[in-house]
Protein backbone atom coordinates (compact mmCIF):
# COMPACT_ATOMS: atom_id res chain seq x y z
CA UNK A 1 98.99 86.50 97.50
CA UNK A 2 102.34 87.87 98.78
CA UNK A 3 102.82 89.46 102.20
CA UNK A 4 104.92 92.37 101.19
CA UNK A 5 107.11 94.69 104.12
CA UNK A 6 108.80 97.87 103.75
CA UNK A 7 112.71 98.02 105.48
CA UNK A 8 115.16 100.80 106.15
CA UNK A 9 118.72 100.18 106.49
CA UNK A 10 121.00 102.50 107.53
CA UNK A 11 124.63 102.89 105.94
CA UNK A 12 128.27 103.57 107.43
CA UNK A 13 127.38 107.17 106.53
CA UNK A 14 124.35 107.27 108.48
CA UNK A 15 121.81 107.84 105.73
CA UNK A 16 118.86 105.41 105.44
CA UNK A 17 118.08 103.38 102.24
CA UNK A 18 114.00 102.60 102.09
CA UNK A 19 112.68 99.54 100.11
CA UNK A 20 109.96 96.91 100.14
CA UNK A 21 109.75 92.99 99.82
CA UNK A 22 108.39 89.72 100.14
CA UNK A 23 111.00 88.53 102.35
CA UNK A 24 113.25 90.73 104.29
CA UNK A 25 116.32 88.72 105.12
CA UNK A 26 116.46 87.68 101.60
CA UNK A 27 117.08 91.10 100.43
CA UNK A 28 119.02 92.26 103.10
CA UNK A 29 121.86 89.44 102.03
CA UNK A 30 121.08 90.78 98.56
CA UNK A 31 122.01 94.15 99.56
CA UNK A 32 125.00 93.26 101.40
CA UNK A 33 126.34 90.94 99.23
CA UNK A 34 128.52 91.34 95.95
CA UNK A 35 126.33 89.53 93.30
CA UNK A 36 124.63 92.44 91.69
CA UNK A 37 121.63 92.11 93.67
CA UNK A 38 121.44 94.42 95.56
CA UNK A 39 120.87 97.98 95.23
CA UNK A 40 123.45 100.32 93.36
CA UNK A 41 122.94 103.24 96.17
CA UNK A 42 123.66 100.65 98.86
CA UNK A 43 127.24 99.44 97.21
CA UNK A 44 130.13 100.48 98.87
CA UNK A 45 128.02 101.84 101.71
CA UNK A 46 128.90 98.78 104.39
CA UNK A 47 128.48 97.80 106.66
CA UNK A 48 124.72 98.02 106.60
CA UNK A 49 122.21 97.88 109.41
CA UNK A 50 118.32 96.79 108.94
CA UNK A 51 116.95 99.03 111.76
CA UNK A 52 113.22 98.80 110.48
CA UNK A 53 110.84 96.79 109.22
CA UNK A 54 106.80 96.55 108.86
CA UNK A 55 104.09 94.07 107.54
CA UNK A 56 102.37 95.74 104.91
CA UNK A 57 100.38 93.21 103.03
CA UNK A 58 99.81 94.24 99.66
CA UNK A 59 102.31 95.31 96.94
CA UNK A 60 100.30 98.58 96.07
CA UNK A 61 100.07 99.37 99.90
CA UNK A 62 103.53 98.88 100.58
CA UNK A 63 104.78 101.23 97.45
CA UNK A 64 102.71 103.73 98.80
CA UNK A 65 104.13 103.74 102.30
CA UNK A 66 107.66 103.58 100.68
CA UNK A 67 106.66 106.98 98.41
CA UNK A 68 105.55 108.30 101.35
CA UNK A 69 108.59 107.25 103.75
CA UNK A 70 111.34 108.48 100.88
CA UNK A 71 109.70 112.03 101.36
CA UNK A 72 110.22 112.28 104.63
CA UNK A 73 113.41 114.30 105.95
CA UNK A 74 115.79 112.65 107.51
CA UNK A 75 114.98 113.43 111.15
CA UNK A 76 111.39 112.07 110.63
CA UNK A 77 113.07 108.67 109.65
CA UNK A 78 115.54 108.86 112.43
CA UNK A 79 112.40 109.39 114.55
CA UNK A 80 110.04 106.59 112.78
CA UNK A 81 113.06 104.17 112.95
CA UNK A 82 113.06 105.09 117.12
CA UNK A 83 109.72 104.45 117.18
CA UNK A 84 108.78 108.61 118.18
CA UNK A 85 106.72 108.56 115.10
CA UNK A 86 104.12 105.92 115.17
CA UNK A 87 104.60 103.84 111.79
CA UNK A 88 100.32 103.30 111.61
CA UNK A 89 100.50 107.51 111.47
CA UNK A 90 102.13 107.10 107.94
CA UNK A 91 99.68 104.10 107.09
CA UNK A 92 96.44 106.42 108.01
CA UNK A 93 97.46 109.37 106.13
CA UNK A 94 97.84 107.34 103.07
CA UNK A 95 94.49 105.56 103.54
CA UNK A 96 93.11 109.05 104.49
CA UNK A 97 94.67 110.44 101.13
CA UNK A 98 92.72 107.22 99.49
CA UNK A 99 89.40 108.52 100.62
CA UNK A 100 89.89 112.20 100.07
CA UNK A 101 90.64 111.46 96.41
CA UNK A 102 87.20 109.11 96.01
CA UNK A 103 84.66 111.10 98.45
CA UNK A 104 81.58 108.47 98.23
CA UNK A 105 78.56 110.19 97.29
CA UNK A 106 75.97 110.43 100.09
């Protein structure tokens, strides 16, 4: 089983790309470099800065937590990337969601 991460990198414009992976630094070189790659929002966007990144574990987690991340307005991922929002407060409200969808029946 993979360990899967999600990553934000910020751009020369300031804006922050979200993604997930198995291996971080692979991507990141993938991103930043000109072989098709990476991502098409990142191109032309140099130079690019990884300022976050988070064990998930698994690939459905992770996709969640990047749905959940891409929502969030920009301050709030200016303020998870400076740590001021606590990254496990995203994890429990999507594990919180998980529950409230499948109440058990006691």
């Amino acid at each position: 089983m993979n360990i899967w991460f999600i990553y934000l990198i910020r751009c020369n414009d300031g804006s922050l790309y979200t993604g997930i992976t198995t291996d971080v630094s692979r991507r990141f070189e993938e991103h930043q470099g000109d072989n098709g790659k990476g991502s098409k929002y990142l191109r032309g966007k140099a130079p690019l800065q990884l300022v976050f990144k988070k064990k998930i574990g698994s690939k459905n987690l992770a996709l969640k937590i990047e749905h959940k991340i891409k929502k969030l307005t920009k301050i709030k991922k200016e303020l998870l990337v400076e740590g001021t929002i606590k990254f496990q407060e995203i994890k429990q409200q999507i594990c919180l969601n998980k529950k409230n969808k499948h109440p058990s029946n006691s």
